[in-house]
C-alpha atoms as a PDB file:
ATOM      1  CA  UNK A   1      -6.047 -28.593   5.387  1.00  0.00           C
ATOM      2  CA  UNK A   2      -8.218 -25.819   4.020  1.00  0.00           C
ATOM      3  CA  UNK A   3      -7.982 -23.635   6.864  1.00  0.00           C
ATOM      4  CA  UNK A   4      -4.056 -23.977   6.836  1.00  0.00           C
ATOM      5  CA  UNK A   5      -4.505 -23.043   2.854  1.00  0.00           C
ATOM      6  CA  UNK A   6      -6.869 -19.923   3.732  1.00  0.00           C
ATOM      7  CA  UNK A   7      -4.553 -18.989   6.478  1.00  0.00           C
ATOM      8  CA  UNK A   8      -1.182 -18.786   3.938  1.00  0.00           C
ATOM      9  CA  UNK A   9      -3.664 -17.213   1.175  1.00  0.00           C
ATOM     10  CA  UNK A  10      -4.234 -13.977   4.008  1.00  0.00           C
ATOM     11  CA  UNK A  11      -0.921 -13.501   5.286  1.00  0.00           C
ATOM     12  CA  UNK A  12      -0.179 -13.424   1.351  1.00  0.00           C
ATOM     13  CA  UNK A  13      -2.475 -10.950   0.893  1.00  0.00           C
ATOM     14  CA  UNK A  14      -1.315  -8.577   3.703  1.00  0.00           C
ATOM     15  CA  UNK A  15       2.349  -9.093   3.039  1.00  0.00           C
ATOM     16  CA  UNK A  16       1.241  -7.756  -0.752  1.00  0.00           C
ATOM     17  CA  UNK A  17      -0.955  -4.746   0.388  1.00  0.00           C
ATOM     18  CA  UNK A  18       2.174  -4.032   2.755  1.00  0.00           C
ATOM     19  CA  UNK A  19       4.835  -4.178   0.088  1.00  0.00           C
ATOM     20  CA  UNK A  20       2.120  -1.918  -1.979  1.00  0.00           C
ATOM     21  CA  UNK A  21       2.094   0.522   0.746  1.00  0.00           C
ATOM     22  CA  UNK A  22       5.538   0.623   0.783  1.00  0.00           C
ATOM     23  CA  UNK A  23       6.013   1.250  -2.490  1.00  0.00           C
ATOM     24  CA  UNK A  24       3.486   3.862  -2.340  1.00  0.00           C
ATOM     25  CA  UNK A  25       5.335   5.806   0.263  1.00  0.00           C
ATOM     26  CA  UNK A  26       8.694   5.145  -1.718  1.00  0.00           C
ATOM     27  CA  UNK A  27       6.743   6.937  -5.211  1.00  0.00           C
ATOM     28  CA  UNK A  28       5.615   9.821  -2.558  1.00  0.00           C
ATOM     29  CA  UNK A  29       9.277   9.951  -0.817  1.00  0.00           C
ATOM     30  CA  UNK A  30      10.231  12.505  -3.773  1.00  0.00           C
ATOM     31  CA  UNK A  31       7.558  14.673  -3.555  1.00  0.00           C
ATOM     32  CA  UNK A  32       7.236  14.412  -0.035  1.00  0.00           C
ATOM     33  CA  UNK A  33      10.575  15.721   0.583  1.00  0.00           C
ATOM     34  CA  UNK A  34      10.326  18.748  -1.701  1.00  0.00           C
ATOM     35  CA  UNK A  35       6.791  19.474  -0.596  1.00  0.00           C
ATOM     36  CA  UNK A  36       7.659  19.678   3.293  1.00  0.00           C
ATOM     37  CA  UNK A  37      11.311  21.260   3.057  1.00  0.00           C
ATOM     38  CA  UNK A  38       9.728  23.949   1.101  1.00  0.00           C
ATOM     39  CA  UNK A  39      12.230  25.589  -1.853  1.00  0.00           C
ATOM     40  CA  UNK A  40      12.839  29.447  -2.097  1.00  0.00           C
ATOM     41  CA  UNK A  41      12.312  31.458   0.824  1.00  0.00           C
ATOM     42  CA  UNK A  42      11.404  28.281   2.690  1.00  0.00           C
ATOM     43  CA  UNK A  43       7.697  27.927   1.430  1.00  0.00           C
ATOM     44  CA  UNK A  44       5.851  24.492   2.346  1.00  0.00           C
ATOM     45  CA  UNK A  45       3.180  22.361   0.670  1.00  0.00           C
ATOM     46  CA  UNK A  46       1.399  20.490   3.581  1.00  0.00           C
ATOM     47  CA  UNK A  47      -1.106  18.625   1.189  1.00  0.00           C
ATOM     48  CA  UNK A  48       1.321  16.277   0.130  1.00  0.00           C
ATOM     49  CA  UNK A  49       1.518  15.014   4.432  1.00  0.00           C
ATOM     50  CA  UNK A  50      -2.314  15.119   4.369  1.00  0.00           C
ATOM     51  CA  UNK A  51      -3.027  14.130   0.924  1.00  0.00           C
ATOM     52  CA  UNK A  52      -0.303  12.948  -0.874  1.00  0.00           C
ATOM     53  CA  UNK A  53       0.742  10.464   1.321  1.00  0.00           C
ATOM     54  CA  UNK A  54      -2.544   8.570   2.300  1.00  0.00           C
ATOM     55  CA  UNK A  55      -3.435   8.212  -1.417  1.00  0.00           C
ATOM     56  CA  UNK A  56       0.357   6.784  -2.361  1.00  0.00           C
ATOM     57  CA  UNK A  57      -0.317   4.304   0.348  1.00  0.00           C
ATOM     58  CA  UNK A  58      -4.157   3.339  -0.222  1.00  0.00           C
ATOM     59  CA  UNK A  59      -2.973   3.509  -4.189  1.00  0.00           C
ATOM     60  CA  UNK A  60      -0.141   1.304  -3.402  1.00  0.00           C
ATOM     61  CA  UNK A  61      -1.587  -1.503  -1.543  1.00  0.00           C
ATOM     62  CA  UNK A  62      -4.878  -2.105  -3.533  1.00  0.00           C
ATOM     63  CA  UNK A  63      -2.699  -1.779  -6.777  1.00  0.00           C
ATOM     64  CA  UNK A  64      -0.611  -4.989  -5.179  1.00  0.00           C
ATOM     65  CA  UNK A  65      -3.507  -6.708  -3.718  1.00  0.00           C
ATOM     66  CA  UNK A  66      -5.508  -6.292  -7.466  1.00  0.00           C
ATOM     67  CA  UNK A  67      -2.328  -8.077  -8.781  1.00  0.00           C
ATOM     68  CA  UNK A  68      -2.668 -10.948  -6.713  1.00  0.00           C
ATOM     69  CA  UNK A  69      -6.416 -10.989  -7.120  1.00  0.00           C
ATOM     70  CA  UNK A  70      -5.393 -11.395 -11.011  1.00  0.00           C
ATOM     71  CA  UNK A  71      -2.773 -13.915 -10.068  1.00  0.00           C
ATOM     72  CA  UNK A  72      -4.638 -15.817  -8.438  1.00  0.00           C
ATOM     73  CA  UNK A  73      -7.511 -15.636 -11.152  1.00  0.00           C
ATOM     74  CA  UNK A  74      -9.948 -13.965  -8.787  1.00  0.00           C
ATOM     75  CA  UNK A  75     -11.581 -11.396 -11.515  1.00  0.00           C
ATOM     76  CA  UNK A  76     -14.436  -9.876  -9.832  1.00  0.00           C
ATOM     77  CA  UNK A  77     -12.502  -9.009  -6.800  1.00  0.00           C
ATOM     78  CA  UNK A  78      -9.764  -7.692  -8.960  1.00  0.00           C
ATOM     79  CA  UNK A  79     -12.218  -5.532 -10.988  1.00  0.00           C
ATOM     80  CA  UNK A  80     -13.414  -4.302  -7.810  1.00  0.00           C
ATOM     81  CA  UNK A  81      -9.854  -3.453  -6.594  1.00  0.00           C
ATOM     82  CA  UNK A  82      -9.068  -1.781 -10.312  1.00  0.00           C
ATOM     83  CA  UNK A  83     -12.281   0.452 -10.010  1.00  0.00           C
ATOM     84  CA  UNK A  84     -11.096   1.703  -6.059  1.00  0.00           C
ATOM     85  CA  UNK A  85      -7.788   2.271  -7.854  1.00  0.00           C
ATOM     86  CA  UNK A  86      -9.269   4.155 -10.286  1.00  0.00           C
ATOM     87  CA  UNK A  87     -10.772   6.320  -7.870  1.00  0.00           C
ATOM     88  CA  UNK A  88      -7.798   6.437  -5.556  1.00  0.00           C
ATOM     89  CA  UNK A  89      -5.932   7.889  -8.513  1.00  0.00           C
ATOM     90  CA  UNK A  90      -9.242  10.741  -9.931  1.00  0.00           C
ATOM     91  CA  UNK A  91      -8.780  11.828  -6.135  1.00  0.00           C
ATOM     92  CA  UNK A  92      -5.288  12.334  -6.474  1.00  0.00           C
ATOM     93  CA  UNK A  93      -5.154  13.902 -10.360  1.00  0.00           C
ATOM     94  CA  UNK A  94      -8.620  16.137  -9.087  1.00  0.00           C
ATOM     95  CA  UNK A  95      -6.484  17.479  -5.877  1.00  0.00           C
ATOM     96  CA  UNK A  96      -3.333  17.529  -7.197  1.00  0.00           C
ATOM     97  CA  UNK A  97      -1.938  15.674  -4.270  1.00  0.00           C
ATOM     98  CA  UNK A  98       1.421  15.354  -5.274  1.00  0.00           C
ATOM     99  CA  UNK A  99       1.987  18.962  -6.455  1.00  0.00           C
ATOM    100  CA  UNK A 100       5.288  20.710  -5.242  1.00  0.00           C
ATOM    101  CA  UNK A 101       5.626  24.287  -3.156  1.00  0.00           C
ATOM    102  CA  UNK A 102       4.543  27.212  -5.994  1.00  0.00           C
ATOM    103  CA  UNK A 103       8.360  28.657  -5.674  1.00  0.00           C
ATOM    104  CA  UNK A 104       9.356  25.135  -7.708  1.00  0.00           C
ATOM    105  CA  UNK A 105       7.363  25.074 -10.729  1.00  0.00           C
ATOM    106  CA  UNK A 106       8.493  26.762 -13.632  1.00  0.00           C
ATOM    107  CA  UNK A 107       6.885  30.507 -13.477  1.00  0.00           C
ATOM    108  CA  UNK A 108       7.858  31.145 -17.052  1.00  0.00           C
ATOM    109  CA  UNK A 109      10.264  33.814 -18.693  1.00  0.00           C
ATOM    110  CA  UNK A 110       9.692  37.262 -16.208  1.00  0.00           C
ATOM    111  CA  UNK A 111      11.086  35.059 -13.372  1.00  0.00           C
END
């Protein structure tokens, strides 16, 4: 009975870290889009392909399986998860991963 228990509690846990990584790539889709299609005169951001989307996904699937560590009242492993997620996201903010093509931010009055 326990292994049948341990075996439902796993393919809980990966259907969670999938439906994080999902959402991860659905938060990235956005910025994705505008980052690779490039704006005026067709310039292109590659870092959000190499960047941007590997930390949306890693960021989305230990944020789901931290929730279920909570849920299930697991807190060490769910501190553990919240401390990679705070890293996951000091990566992100410290390389800007998400940042659009320079010809779509605001360049200020002269433009």
């Amino acid at each position: 009975m326990e292994t049948r228990r341990e075996a439902v509690t796993g393919t809980i846990g990966c259907a969670a870290a999938l439906i994080g990584a999902l959402a991860g790539i659905a938060a990235w889709f956005p910025y994705g889009r505008r980052g690779l299609f490039g704006a005026f005169e067709g310039e292109t951001n590659p870092a959000v392909l190499w960047l941007g989307l590997p930390v949306m996904v890693l960021g989305g699937a230990t944020a789901a399986l931290a929730v279920l560590a909570v849920v299930r009242g697991r807190w060490r492993p769910a501190l553990g998860l919240l401390a990679a997620l705070a890293g996951i996201a000091a990566f992100g903010y410290a390389f800007d991963v998400l940042a659009a093509p320079q010809a779509l931010q605001d360049c200020g009055s002269p433009c």
